[in-house]
Protein backbone atom coordinates (compact mmCIF):
# COMPACT_ATOMS: atom_id res chain seq x y z
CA UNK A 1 80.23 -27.84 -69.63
CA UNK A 2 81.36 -31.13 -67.15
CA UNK A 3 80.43 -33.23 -64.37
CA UNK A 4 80.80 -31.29 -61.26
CA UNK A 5 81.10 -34.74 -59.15
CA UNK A 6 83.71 -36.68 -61.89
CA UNK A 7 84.94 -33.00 -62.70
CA UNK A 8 84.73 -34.59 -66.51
CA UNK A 9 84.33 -31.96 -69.12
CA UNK A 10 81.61 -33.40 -71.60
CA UNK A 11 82.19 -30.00 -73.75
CA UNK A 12 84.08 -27.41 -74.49
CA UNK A 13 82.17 -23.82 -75.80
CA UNK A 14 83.98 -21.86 -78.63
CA UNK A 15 85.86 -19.05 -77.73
CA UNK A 16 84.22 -15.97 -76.17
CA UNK A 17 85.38 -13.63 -79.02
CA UNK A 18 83.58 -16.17 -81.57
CA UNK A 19 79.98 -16.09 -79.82
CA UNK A 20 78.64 -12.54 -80.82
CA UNK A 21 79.47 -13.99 -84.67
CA UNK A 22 77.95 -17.37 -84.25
CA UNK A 23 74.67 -15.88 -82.39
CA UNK A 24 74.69 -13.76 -85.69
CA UNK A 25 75.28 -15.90 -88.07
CA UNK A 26 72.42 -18.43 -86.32
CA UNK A 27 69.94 -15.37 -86.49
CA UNK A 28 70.60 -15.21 -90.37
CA UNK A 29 69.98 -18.70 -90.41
CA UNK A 30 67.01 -18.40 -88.69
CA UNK A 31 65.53 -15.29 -90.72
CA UNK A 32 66.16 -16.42 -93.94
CA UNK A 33 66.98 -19.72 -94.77
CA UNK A 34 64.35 -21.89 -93.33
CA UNK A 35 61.45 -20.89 -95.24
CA UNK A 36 60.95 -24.94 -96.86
CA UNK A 37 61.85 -26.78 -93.95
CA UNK A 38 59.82 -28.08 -91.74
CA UNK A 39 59.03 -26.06 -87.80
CA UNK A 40 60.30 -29.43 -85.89
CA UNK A 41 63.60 -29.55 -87.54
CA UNK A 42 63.69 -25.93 -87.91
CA UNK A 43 63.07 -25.57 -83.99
CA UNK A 44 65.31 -28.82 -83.05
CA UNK A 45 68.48 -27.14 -85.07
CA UNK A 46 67.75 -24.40 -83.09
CA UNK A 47 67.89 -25.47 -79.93
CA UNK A 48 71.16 -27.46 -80.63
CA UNK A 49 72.77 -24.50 -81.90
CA UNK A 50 72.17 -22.33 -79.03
CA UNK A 51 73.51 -24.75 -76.74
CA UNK A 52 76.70 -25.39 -78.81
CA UNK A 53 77.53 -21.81 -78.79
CA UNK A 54 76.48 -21.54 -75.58
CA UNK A 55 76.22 -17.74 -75.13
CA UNK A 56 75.48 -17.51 -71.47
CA UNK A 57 77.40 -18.46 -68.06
CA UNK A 58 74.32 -20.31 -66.82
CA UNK A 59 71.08 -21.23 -68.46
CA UNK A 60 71.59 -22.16 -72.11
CA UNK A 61 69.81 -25.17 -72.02
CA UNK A 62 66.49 -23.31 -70.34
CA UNK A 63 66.74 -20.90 -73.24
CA UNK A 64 67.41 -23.35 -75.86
CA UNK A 65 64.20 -24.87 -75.03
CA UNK A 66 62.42 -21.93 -74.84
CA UNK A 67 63.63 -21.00 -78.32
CA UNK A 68 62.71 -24.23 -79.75
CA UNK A 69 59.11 -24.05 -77.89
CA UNK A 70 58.49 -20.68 -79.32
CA UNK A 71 59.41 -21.59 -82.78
CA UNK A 72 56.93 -24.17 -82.35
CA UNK A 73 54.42 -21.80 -81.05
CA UNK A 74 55.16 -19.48 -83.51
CA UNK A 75 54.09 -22.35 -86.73
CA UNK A 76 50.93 -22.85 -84.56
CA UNK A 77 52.41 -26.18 -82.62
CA UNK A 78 51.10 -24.74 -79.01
CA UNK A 79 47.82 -24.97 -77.75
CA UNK A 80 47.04 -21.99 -75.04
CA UNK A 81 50.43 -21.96 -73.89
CA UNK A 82 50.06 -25.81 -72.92
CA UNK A 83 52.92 -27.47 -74.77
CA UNK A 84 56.25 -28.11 -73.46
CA UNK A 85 59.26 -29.83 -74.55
CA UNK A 86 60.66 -30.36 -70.15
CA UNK A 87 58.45 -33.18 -69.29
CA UNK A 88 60.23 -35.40 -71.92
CA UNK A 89 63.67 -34.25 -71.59
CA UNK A 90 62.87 -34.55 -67.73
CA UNK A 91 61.78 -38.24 -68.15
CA UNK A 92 65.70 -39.28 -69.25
CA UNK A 93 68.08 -36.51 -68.62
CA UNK A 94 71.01 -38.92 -70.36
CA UNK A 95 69.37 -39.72 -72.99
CA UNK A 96 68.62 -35.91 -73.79
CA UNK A 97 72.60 -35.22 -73.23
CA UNK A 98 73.30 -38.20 -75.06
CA UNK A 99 71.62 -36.99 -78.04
CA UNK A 100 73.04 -33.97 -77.70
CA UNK A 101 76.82 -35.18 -77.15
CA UNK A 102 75.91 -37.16 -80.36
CA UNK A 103 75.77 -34.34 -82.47
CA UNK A 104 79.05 -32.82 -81.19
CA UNK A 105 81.25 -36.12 -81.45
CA UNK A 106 79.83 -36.82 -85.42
CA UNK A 107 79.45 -33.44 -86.78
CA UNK A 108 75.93 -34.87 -87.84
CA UNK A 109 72.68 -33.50 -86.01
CA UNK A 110 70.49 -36.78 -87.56
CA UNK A 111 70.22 -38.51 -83.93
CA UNK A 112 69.70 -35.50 -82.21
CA UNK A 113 66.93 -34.17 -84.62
CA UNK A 114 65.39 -38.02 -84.15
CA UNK A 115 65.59 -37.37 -80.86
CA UNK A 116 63.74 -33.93 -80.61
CA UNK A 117 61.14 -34.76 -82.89
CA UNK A 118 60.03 -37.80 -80.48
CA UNK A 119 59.87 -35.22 -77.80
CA UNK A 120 57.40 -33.12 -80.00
CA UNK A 121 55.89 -36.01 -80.70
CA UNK A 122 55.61 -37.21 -77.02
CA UNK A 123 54.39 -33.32 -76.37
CA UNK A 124 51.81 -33.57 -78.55
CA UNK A 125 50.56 -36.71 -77.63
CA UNK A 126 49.98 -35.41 -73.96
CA UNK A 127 48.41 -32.88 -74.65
CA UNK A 128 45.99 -34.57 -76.98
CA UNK A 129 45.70 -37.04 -73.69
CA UNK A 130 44.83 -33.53 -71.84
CA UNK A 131 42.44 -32.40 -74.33
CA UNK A 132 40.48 -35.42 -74.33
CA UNK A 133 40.32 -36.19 -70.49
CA UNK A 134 39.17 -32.32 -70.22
CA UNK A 135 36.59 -32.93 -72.41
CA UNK A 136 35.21 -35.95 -70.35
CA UNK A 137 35.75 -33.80 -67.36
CA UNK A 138 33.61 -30.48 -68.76
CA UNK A 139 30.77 -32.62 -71.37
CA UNK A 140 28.66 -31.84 -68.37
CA UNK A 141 28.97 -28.14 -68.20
CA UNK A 142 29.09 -25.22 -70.06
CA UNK A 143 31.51 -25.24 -73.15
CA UNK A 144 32.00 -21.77 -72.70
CA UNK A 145 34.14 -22.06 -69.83
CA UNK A 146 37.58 -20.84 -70.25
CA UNK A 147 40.29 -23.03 -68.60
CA UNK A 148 43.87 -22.38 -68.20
CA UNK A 149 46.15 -25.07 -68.54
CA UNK A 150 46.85 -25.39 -64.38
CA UNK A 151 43.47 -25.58 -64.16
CA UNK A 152 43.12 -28.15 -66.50
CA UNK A 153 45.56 -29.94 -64.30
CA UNK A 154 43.83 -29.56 -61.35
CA UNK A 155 40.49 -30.67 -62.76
CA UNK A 156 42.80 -33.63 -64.08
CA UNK A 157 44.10 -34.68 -60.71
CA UNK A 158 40.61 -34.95 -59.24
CA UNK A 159 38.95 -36.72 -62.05
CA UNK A 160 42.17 -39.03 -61.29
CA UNK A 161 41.94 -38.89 -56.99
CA UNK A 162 38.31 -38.10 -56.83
CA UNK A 163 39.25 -35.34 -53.99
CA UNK A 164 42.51 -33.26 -53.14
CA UNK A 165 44.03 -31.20 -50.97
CA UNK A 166 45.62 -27.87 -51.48
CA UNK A 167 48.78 -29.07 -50.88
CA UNK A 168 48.29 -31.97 -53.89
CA UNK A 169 47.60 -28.96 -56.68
CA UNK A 170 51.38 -27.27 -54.98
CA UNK A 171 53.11 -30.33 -55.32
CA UNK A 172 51.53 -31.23 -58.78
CA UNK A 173 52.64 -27.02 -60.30
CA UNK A 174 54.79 -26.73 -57.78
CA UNK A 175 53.26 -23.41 -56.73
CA UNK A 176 52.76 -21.39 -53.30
CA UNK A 177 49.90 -21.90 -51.01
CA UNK A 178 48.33 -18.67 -52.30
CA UNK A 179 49.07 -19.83 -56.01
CA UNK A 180 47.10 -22.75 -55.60
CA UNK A 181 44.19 -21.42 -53.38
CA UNK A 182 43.78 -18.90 -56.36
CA UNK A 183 42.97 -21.59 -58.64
CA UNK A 184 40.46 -22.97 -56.25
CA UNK A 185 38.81 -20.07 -56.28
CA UNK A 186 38.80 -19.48 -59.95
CA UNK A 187 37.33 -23.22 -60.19
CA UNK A 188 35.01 -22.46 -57.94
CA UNK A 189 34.23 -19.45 -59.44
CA UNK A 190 33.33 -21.44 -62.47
CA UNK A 191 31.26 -23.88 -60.84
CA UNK A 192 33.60 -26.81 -61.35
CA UNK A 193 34.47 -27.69 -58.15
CA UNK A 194 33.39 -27.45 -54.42
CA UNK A 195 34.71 -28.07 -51.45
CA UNK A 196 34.36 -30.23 -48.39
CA UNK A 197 35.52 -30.10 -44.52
CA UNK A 198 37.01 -27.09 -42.56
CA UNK A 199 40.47 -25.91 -42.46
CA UNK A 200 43.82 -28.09 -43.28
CA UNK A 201 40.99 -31.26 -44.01
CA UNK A 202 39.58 -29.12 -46.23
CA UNK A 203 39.15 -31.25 -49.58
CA UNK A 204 38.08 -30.03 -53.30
CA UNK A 205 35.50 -32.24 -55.66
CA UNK A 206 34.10 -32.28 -58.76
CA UNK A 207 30.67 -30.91 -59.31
């Protein structure tokens, strides 16, 4: 891995021939030796692992975070799919190489691990934020209303705005112009939201 505009190399894989052994020997890790240890460290070893071996030509960091989100899905961390680890790594790319790079120069994963766990932490957090400014947003209606997390978003951002356009909810999920109109509807649908004007003024509302 390296800098394509310094052309540094921050790190260097292991050998090709070694991967198919490592990837093995983290699976046997995985399946039987982390019974008493906790799903955060568990999940944050992981994801370290995976992108020291680095297995793939592209994409090892994507699916280093995925396997670290779904071992935290798996011990019951997620919340109807609405936890993710991006947003935080997003906020300070360096810092989450940093941490990383840490790891590599001391042979010791203690920073890194302190590192991932805030992002958990910071994860769940938000979504707690979520929970509670939904249930501000939906005390008024029906609690049997089922919400999916974009919509949650959406329901967010006008709470927030007071009134949006469908070109706020692409930029916000950064979706297609049919993607969002489909959650419209679905809000709509649900009697959450209604809209107002004609056209490319048209604006949506809370209820």
């Amino acid at each position: 891995m390296g800098n394509l505009h310094t052309q540094k190399i921050n790190y260097m894989p292991p050998d090709a021939y070694k991967v198919p052994y490592l990837v093995d020997e983290l699976l046997d890790w995985l399946n039987n030796s982390t019974d008493e240890m906790y799903p955060a460290i568990i999940a944050g070893i992981l994801h370290y692992e995976l992108v020291r071996i680095h297995p793939f030509v592209d994409g090892n960091g994507r699916t280093s975070r995925l396997m670290a989100t779904l071992i935290l899905s798996i011990h019951r961390f997620n919340i109807d799919n609405y936890f993710t680890l991006d947003e935080f790594y997003n906020i300070d790319r360096q810092a989450y190489v940093d941490a990383l790079n840490s790891a590599d120069k001391n042979h010791d994963l203690t920073n890194w691990l302190e590192y991932f766990c805030r992002g958990v932490l910071y994860s769940i957090d938000k979504v707690k934020s979520e929970v509670l400014k939904l249930a501000e947003i939906t005390s008024k209606y029906d609690t049997a209303i089922k919400l999916t997390p974009n919509e949650i978003s959406v329901l967010n951002l006008i709470e927030e705005k007071k009134h949006i356009q469908n070109k706020d909810i692409q930029e916000m999920l950064n979706i297609s112009p049919q993607g969002s109109y489909k959650i419209i509807r679905k809000l709509k649908d649900k009697k959450l939201i209604e809209s107002r004007g004609k056209g490319r003024n048209t604006e949506y509302i809370l209820m």
